[in-house]
Protein backbone atom coordinates (compact mmCIF):
# COMPACT_ATOMS: atom_id res chain seq x y z
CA UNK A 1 75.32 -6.58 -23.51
CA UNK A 2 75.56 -6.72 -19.98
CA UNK A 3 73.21 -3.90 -19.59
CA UNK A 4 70.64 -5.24 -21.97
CA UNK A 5 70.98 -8.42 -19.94
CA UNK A 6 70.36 -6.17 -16.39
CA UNK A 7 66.95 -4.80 -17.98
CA UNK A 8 65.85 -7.74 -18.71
CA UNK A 9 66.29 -9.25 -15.11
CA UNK A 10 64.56 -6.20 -13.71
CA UNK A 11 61.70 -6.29 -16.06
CA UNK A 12 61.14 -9.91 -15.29
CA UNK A 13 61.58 -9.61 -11.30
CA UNK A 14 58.66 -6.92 -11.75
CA UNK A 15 56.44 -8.73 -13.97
CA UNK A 16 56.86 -11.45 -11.73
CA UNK A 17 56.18 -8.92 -8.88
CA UNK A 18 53.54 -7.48 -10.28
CA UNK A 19 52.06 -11.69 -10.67
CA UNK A 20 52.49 -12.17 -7.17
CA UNK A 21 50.18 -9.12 -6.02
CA UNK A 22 47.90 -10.11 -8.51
CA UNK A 23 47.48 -13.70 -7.21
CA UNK A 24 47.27 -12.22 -2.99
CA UNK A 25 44.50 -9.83 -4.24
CA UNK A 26 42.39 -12.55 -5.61
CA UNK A 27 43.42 -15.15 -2.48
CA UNK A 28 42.51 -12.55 0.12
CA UNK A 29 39.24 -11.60 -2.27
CA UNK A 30 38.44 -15.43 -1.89
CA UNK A 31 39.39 -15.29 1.79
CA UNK A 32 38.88 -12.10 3.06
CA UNK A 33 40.46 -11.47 6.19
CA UNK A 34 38.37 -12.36 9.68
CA UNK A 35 35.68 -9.55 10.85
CA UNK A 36 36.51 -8.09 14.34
CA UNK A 37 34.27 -10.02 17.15
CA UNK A 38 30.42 -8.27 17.03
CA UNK A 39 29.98 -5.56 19.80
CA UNK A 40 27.22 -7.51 21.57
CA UNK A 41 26.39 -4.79 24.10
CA UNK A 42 25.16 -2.56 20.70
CA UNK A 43 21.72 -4.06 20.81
CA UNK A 44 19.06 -6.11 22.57
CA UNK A 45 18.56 -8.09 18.88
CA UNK A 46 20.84 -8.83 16.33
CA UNK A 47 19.70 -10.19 12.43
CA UNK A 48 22.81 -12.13 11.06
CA UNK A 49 23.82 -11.72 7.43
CA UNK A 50 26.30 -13.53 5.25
CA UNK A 51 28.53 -12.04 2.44
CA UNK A 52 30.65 -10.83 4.90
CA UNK A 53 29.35 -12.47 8.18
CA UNK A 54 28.12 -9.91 10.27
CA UNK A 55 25.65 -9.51 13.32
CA UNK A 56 23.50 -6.31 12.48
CA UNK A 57 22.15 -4.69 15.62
CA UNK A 58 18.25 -3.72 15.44
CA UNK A 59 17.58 -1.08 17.78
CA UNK A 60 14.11 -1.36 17.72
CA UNK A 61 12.55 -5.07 17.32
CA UNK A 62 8.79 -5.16 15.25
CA UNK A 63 6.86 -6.91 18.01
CA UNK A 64 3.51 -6.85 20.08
CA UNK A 65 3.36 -6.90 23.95
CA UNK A 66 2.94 -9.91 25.49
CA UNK A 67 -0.28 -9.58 27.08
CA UNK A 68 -1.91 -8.78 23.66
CA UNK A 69 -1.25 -12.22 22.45
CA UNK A 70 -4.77 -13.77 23.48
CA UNK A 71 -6.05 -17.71 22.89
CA UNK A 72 -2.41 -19.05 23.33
CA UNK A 73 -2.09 -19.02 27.12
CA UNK A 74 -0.42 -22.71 27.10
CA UNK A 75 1.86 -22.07 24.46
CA UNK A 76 2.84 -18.55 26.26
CA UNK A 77 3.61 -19.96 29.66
CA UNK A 78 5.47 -23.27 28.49
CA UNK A 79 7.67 -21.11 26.29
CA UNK A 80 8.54 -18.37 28.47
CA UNK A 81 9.07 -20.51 31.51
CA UNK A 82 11.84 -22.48 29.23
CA UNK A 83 12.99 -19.10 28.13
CA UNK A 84 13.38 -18.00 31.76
CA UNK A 85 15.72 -21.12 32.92
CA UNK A 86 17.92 -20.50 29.82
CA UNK A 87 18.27 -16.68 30.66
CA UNK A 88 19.17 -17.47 34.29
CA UNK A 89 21.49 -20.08 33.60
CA UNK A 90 20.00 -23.91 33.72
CA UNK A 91 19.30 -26.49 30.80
CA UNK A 92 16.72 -25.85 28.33
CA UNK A 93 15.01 -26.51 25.34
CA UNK A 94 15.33 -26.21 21.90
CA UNK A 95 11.77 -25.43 20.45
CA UNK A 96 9.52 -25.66 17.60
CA UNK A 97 6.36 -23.29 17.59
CA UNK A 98 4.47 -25.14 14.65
CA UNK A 99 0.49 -24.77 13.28
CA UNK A 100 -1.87 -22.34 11.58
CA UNK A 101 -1.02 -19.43 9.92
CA UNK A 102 -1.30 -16.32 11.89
CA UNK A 103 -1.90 -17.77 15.05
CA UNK A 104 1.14 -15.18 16.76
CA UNK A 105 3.97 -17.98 16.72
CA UNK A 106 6.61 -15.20 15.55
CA UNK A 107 5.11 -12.66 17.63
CA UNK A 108 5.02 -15.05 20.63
CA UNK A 109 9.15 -15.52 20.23
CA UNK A 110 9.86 -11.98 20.10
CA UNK A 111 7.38 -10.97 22.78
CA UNK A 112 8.50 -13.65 25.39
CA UNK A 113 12.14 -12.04 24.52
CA UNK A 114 11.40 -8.52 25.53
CA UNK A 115 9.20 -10.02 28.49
CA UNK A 116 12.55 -12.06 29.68
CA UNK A 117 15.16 -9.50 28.86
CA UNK A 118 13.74 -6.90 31.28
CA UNK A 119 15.14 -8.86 34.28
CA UNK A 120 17.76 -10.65 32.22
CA UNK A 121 19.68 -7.70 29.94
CA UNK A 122 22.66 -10.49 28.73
CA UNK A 123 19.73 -12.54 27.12
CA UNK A 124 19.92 -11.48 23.18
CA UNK A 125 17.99 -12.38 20.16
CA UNK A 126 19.11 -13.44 17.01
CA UNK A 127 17.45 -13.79 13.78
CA UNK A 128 18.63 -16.75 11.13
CA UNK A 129 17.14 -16.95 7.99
CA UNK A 130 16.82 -20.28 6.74
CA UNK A 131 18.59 -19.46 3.14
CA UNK A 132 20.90 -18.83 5.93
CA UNK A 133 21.58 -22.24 7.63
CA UNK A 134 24.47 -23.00 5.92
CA UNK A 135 26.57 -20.63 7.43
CA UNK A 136 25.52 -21.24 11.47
CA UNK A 137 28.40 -23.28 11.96
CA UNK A 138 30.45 -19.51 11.70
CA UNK A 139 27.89 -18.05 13.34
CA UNK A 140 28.10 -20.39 16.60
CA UNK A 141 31.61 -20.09 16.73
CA UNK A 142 30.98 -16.33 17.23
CA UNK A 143 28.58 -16.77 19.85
CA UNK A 144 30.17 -19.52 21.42
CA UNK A 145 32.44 -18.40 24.64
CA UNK A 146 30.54 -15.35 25.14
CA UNK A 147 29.13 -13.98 28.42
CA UNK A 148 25.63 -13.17 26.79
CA UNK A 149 23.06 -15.63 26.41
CA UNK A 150 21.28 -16.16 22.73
CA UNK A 151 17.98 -17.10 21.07
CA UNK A 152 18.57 -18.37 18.17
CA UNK A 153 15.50 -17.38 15.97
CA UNK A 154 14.49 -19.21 12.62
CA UNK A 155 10.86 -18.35 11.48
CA UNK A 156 8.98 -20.16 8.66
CA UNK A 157 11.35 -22.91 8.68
CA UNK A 158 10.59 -25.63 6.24
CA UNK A 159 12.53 -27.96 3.45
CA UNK A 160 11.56 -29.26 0.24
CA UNK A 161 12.31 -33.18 -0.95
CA UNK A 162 16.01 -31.80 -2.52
CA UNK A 163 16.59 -29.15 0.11
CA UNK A 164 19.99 -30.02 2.37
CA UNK A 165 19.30 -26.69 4.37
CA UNK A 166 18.27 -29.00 6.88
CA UNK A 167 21.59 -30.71 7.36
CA UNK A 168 23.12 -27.80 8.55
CA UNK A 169 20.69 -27.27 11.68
CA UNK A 170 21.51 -30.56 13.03
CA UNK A 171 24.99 -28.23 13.85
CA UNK A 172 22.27 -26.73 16.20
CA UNK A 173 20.45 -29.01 17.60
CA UNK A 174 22.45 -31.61 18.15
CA UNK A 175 25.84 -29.38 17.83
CA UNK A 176 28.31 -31.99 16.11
CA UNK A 177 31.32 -32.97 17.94
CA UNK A 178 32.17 -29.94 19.64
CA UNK A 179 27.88 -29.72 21.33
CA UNK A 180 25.71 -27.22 20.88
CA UNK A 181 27.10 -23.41 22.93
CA UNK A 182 25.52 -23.71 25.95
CA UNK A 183 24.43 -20.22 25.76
CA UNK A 184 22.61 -20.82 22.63
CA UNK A 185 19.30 -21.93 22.63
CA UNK A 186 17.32 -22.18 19.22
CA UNK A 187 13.16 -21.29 18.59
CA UNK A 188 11.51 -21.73 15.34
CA UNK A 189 8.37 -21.38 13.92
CA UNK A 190 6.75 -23.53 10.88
CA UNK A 191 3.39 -24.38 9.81
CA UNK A 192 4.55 -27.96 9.27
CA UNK A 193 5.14 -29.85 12.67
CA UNK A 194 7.58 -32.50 10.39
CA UNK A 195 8.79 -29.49 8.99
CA UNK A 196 8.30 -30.61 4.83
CA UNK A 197 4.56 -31.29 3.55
CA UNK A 198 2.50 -34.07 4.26
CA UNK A 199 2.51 -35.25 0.65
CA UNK A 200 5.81 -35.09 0.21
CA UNK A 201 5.90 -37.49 3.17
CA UNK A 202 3.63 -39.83 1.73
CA UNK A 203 5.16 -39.88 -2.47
CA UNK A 204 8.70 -40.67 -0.78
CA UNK A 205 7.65 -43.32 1.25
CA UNK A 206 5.25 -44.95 -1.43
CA UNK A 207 8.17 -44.63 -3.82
CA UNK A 208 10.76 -45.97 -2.09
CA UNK A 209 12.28 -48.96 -1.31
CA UNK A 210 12.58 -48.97 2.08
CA UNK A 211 9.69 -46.35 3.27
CA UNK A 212 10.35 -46.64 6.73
CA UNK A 213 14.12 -45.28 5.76
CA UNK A 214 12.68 -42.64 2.80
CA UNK A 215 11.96 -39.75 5.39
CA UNK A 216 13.22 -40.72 8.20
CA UNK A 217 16.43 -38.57 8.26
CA UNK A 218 14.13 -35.25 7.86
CA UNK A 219 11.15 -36.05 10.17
CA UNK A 220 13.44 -37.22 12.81
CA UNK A 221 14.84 -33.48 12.86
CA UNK A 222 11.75 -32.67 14.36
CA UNK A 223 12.25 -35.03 17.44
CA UNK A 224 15.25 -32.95 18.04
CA UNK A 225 13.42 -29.97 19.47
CA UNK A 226 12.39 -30.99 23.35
CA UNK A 227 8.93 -28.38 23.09
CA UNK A 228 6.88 -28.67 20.29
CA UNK A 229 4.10 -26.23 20.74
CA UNK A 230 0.63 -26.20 18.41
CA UNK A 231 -1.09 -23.44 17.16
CA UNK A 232 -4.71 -24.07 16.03
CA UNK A 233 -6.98 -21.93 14.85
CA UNK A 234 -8.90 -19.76 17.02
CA UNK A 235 -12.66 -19.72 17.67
CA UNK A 236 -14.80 -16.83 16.89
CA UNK A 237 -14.80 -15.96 20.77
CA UNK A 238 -11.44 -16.20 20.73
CA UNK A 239 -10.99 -13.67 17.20
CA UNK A 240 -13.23 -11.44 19.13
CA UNK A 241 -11.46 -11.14 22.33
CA UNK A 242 -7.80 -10.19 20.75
CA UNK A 243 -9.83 -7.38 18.65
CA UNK A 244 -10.99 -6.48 22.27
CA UNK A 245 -8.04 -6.22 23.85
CA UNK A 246 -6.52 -4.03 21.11
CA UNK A 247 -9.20 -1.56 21.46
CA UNK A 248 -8.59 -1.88 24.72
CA UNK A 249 -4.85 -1.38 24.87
CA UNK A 250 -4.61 1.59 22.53
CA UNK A 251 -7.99 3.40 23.83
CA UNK A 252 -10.30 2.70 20.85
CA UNK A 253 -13.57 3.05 21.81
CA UNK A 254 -16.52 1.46 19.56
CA UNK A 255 -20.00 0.50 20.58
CA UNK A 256 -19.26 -3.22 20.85
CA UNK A 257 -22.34 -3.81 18.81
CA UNK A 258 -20.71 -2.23 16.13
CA UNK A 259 -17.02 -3.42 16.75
CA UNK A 260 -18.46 -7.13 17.15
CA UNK A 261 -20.44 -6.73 13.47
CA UNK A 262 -17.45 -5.20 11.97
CA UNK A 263 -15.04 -7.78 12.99
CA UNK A 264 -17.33 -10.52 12.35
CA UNK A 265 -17.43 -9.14 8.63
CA UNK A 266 -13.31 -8.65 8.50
CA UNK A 267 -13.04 -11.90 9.12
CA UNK A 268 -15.93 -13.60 6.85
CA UNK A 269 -14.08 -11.19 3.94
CA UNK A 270 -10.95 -12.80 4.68
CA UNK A 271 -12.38 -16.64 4.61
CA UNK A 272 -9.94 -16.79 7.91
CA UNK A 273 -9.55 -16.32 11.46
CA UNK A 274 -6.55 -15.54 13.18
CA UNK A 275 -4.60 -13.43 14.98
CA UNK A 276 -3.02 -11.74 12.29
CA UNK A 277 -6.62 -11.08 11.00
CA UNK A 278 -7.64 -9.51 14.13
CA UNK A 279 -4.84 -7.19 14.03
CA UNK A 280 -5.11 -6.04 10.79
CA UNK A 281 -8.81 -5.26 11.46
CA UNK A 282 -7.71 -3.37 14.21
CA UNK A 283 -5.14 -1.62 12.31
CA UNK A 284 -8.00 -0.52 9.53
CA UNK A 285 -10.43 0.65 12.47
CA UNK A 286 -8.03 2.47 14.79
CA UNK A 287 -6.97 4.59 11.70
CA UNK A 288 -10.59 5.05 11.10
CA UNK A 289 -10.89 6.78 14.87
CA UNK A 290 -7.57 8.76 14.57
CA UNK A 291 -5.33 6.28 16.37
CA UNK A 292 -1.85 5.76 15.06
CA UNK A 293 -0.44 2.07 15.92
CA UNK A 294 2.39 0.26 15.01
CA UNK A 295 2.91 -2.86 13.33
């Protein structure tokens, strides 16, 4: 009897064993242990990713040179004057690059990056995607304290009427009650300068109310950037002269009769001009004259 009573105990103290492995699996499944800190030095540009957290290095960035960014001279020299204080230590601003499609508000981000980093190694950029916002808070905390300086990057940033997204970048502008890092500065780019549409805007306040109180929590995130830079579209001179300077960068030579009609007829095909367009009619003609480019 005493036996049969023994089994029993040890058949129940492993079931119960067993339980108890079973139940720390799933907890550390639902809380997986923390990821070691990111090695920093590993890349000029890091992309951040959720499900685990994780900064993945990019060792070579997609961008255009600086000085083939043409018709956006104010923009340029506002930006990368703010982007040179922050790099070298001293207050800065938070930015939103905001207008027409096209226009080089991405490129100019990246650009001014690899333009500042050259005398400033420790400054790093880092993409956030905006299905991403949620999780800055842990991604802050893993920049915060560090000797290396970020840029926060967000492109095509926008919210719909029942999007909270936008909540969660407040943790960067305005930084809660702990502030923003002090090495973190953010730059994003919209074609919305409010950052939702216009008529979205307009139904809410018509429908509510109190209008002046509808919209006021997600325009006002706007007024938390200190530089908001436009991007309009460019003139015809303007479309012309960033074709130009591609050719002229990457040695494509083309009577400028010819290049001028060609371009002219790019663009008319397109119903748009932009910078993007120009590029992409570059692209088209310098494979036509045996030049390999990239982008």
């Amino acid at each position: 009897m005493a036996t049969t009573a023994t089994a029993t105990t040890e058949m129940v103290t492993r079931a119960g064993g067993d339980a108890l492995e079973r139940i720390a699996g799933a907890l550390e499944r639902i809380a997986p242990a923390p990821l070691p800190a990111p090695d920093l030095d590993a890349a000029a540009a890091f992309v951040w990713h959720v499900d685990p957290d994780r900064l993945q290095p990019v060792a070579q960035v997609n961008r255009i040179p600086l000085d083939l960014l043409v018709g956006i001279d104010r923009s340029r020299d506002t930006l990368i004057a703010n982007t040179r204080r922050f790099a070298e230590g001293f207050s800065a601003n938070n930015a939103l690059l905001w207008g027409a499609r096209g226009m080089g508000k991405s490129s100019l981000v990246k650009a001014i990056h690899a333009e500042v980093h050259k005398d400033h190694p420790s400054l790093k950029l880092v993409e956030l995607l905006r299905e991403d916002l949620p999780s800055v808070g842990r991604l802050l905390s893993l920049l915060r304290g560090s000797g290396q300086r970020f840029l926060l990057f967000c492109d095509d940033l926008s919210f719909s009427h029942d999007d909270e997204h936008y909540k969660s970048l407040k943790a960067v502008l305005d930084g809660g009650i702990e502030g923003r890092p002090e090495n973190v500065l953010f730059y994003a780019t919209s074609n919305r300068r409010h950052l939702m549409p216009r008529d979205m805007i307009e139904n809410e306040r018509s429908s509510a109310i109190n209008p002046s109180e509808a919209v006021e929590e997600k325009i006002s995130l706007s007024d938390r950037f200190g530089l908001w830079l436009g991007f309009h579209p460019c003139s015809q001179d303007e479309y012309l002269a960033m074709v130009g300077r591609y050719c002229a960068a990457y040695g494509v030579e083309v009577d400028p009769e010819i290049l001028r009609a060609e371009a002219i007829e790019w663009a008319a095909t397109r119903g748009a001009r932009s910078g993007r367009v120009a590029w992409q009619f570059f692209t088209d003609l310098a494979a036509r004259h045996g030049v390999a480019v990239r982008g």
